[in-house]
N, C-alpha and C. Protein backbone atom coordinates (compact mmCIF):
# COMPACT_ATOMS: atom_id res chain seq x y z
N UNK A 1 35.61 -34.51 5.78
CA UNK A 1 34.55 -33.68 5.25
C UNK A 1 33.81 -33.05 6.42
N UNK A 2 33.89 -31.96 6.42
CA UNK A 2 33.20 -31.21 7.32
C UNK A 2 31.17 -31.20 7.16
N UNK A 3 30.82 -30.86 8.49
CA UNK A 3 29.18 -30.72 8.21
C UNK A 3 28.72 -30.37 6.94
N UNK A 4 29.23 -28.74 6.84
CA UNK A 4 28.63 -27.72 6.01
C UNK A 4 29.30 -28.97 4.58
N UNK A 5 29.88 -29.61 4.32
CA UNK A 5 30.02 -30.21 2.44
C UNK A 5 29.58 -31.20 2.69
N UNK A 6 28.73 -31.96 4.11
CA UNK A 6 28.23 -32.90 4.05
C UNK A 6 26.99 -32.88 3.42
N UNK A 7 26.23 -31.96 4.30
CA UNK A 7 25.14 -31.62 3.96
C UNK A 7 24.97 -30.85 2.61
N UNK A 8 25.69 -30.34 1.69
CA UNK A 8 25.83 -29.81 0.55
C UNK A 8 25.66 -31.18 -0.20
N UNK A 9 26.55 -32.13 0.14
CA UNK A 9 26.33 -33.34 -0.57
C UNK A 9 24.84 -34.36 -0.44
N UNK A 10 24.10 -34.29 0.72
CA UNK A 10 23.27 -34.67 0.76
C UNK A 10 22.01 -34.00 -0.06
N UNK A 11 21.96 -32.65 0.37
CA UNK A 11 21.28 -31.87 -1.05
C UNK A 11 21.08 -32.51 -2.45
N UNK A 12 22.49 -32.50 -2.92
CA UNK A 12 22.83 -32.67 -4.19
C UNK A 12 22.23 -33.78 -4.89
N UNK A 13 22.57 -34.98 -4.01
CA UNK A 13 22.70 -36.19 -3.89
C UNK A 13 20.46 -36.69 -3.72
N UNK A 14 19.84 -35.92 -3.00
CA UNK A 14 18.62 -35.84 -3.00
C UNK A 14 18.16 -35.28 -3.70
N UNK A 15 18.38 -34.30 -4.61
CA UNK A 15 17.93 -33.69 -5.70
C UNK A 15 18.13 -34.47 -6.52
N UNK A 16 19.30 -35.41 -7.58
CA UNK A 16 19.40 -36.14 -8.20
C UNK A 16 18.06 -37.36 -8.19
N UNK A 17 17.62 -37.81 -6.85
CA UNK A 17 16.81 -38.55 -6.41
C UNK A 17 15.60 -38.04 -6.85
N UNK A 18 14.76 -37.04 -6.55
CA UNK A 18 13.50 -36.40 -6.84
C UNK A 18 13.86 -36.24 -8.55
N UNK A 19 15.03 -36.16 -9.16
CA UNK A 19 14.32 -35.69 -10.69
C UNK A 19 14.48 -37.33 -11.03
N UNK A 20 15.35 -38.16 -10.41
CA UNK A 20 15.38 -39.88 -11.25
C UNK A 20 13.94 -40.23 -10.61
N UNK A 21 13.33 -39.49 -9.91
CA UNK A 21 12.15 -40.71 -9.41
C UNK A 21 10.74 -40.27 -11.01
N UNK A 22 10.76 -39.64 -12.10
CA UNK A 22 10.46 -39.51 -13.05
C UNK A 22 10.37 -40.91 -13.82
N UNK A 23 9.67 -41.85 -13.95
CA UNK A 23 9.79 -43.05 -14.90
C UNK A 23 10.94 -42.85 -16.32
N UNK A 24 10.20 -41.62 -16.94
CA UNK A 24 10.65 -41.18 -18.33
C UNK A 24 12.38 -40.51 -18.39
N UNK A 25 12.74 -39.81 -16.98
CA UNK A 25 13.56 -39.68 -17.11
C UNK A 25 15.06 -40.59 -16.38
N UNK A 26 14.35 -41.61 -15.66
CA UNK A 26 15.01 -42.66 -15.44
C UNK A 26 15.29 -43.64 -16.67
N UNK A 27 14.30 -43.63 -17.67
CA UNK A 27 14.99 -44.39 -18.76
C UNK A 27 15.46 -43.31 -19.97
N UNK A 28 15.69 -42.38 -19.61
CA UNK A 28 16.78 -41.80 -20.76
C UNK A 28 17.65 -41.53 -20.20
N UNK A 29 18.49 -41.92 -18.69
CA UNK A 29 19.43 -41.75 -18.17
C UNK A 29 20.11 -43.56 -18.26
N UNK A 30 19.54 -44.32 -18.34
CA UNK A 30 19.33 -45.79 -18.67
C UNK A 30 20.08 -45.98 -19.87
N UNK A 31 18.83 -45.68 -21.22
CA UNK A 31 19.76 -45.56 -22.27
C UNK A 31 20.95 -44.47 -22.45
N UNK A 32 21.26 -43.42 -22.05
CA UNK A 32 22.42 -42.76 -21.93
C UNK A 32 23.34 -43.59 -21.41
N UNK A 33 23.48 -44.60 -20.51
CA UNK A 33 24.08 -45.10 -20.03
C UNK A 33 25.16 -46.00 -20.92
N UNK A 34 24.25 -46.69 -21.82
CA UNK A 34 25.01 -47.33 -22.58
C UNK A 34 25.49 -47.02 -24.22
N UNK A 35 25.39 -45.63 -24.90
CA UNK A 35 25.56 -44.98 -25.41
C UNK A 35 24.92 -43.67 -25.48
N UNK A 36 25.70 -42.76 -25.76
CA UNK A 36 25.47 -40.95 -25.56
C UNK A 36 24.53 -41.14 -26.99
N UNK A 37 23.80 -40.16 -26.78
CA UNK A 37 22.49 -39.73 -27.98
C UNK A 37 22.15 -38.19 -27.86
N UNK A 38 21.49 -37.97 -29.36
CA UNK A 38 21.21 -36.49 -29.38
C UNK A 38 19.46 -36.99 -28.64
N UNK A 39 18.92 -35.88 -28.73
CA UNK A 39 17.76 -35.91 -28.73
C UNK A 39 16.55 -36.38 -29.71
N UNK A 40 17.06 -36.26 -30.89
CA UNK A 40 16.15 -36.97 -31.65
C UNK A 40 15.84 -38.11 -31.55
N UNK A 41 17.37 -38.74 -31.13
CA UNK A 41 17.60 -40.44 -31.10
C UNK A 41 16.99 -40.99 -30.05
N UNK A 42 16.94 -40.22 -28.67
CA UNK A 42 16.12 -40.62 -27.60
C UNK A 42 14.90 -40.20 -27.65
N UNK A 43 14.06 -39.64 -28.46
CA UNK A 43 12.89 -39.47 -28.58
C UNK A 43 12.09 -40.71 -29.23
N UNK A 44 12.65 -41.26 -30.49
CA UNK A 44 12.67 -42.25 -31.54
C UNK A 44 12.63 -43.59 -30.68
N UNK A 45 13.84 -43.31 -29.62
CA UNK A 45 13.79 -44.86 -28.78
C UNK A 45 12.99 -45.06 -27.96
N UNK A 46 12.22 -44.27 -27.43
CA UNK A 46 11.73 -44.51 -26.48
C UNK A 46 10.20 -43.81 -26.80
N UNK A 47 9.80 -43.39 -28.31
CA UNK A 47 8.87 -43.33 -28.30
C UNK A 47 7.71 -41.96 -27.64
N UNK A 48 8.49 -40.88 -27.60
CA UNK A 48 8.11 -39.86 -27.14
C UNK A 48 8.52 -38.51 -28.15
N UNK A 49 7.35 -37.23 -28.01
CA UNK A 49 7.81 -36.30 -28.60
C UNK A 49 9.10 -35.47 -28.08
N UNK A 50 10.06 -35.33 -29.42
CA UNK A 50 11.02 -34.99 -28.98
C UNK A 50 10.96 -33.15 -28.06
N UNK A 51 10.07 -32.37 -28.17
CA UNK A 51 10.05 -31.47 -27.55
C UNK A 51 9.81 -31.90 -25.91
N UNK A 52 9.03 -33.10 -25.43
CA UNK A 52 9.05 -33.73 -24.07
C UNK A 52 9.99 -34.33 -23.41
N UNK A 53 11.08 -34.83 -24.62
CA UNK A 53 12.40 -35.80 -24.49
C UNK A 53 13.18 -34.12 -24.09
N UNK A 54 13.06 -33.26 -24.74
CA UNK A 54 14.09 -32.58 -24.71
C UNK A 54 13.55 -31.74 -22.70
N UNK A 55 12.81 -31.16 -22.77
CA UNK A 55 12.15 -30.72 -20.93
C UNK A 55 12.91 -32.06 -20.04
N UNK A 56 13.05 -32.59 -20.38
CA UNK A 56 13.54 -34.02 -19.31
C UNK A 56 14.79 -34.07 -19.43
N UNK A 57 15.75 -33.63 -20.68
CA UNK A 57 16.85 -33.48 -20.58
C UNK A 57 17.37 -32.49 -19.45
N UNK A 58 16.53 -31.04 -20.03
CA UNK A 58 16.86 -29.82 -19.67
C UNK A 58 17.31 -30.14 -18.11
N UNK A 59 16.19 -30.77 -17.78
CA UNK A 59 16.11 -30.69 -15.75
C UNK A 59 16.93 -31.92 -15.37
N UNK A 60 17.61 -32.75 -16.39
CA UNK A 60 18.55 -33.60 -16.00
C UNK A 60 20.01 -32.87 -15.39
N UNK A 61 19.99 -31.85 -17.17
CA UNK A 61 21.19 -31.12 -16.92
C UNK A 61 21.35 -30.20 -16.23
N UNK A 62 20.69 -29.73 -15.89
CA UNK A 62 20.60 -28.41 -14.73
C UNK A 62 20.76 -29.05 -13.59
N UNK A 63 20.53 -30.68 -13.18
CA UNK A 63 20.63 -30.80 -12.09
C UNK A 63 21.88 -31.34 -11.89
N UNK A 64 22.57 -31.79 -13.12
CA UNK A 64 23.83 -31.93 -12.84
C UNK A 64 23.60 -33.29 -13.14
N UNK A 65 22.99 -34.11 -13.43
CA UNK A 65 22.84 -35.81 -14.04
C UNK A 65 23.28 -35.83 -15.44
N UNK A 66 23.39 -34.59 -16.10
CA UNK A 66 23.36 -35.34 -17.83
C UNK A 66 24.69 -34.14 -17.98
N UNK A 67 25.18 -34.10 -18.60
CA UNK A 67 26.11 -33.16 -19.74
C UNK A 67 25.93 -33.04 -21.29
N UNK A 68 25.76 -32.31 -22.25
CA UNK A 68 25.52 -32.04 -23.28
C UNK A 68 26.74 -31.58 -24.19
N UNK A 69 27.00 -32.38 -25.03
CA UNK A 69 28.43 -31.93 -26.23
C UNK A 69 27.75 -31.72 -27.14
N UNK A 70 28.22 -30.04 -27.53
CA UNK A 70 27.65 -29.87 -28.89
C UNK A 70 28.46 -29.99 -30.08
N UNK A 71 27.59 -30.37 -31.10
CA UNK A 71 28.21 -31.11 -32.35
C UNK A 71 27.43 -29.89 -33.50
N UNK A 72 28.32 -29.25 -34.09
CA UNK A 72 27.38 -28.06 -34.66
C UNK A 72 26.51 -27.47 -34.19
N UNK A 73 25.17 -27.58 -34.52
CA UNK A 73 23.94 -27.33 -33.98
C UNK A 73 23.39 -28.61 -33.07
N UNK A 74 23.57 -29.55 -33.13
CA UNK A 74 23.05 -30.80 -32.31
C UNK A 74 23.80 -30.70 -30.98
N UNK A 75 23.07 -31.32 -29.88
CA UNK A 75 23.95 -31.94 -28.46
C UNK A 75 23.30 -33.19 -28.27
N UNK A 76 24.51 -33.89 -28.14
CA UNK A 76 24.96 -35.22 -28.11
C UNK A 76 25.13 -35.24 -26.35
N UNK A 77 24.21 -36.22 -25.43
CA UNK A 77 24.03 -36.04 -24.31
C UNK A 77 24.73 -37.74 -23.56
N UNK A 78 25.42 -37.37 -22.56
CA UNK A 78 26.06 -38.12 -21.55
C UNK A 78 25.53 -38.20 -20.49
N UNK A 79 25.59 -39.18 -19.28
CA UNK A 79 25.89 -39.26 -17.71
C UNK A 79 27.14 -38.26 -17.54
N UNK A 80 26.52 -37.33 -16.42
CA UNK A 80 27.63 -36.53 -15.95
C UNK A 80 28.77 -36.92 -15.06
N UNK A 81 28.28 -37.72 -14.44
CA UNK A 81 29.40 -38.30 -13.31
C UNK A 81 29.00 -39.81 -13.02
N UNK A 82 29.92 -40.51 -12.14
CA UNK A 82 29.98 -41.44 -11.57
C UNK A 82 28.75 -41.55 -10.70
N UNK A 83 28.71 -40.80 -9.99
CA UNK A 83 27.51 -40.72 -8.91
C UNK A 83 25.95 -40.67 -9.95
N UNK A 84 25.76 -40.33 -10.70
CA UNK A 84 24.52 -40.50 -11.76
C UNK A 84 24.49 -41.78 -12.17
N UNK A 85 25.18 -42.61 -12.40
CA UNK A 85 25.24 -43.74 -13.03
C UNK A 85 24.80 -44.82 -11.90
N UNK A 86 25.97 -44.56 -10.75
CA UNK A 86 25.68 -45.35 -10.02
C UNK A 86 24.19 -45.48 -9.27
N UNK A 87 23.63 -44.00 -9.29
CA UNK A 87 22.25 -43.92 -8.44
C UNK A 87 21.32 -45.02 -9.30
N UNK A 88 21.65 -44.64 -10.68
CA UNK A 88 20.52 -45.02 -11.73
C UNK A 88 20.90 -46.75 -11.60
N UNK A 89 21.99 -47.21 -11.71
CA UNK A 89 22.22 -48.62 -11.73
C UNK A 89 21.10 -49.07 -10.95
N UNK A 90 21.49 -48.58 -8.76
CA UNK A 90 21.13 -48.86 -8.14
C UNK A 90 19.45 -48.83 -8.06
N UNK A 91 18.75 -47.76 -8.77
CA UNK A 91 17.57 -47.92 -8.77
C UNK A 91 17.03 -48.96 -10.14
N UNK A 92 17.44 -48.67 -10.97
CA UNK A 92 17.05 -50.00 -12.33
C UNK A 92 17.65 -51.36 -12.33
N UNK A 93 18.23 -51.42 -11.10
CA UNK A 93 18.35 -52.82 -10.84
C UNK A 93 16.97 -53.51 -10.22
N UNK A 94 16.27 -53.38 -10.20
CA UNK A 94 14.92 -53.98 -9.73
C UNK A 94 14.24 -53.52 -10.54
N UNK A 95 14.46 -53.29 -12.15
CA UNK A 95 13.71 -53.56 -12.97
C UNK A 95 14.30 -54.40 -14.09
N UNK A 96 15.12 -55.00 -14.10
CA UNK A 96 15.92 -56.34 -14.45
C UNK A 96 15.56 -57.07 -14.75
């Protein structure tokens, strides 16, 4: 790996960091973890309005942490990659 995709990766990889350091959106990447949900369902679980659940999605997925499958009109939301999961493990393991 050359500089220039190192540092592309470090970017990436630090941006993921600044939007998980969010309490609220560290635990809907949490529960995503262990089953995919629309938005209603993570609003319901965790006790928040779903128009606030949904802004926390948005900047998940834009940053490349979440993916969204749409089901008709609904999206049904995932961990995008390996590297999301693992960050989130590594930080919610010290809340265990």
């Amino acid at each position: 790996m050359d500089d220039k995709e190192k540092k592309k990766r470090l970017e990436e990889t630090a941006g993921m960091l600044r939007v998980l350091g969010h309490p609220d959106r560290l635990r809907i990447l949490a529960c995503l973890m262990h089953k995919k949900c629309f938005v209603n369902d993570l609003a319901e679980k965790m006790g928040l309005p779903q128009s606030t659940v949904s802004q926390h999605l948005r900047v998940m997925t834009d940053r490349g942490i979440l993916i969204g499958e749409r089901h008709g009109v609904k999206v049904c939301y995932k961990p995008a990659s390996f590297l999301a999961e693992s960050i989130a493990r590594m930080l919610l393991s010290n809340c265990e």
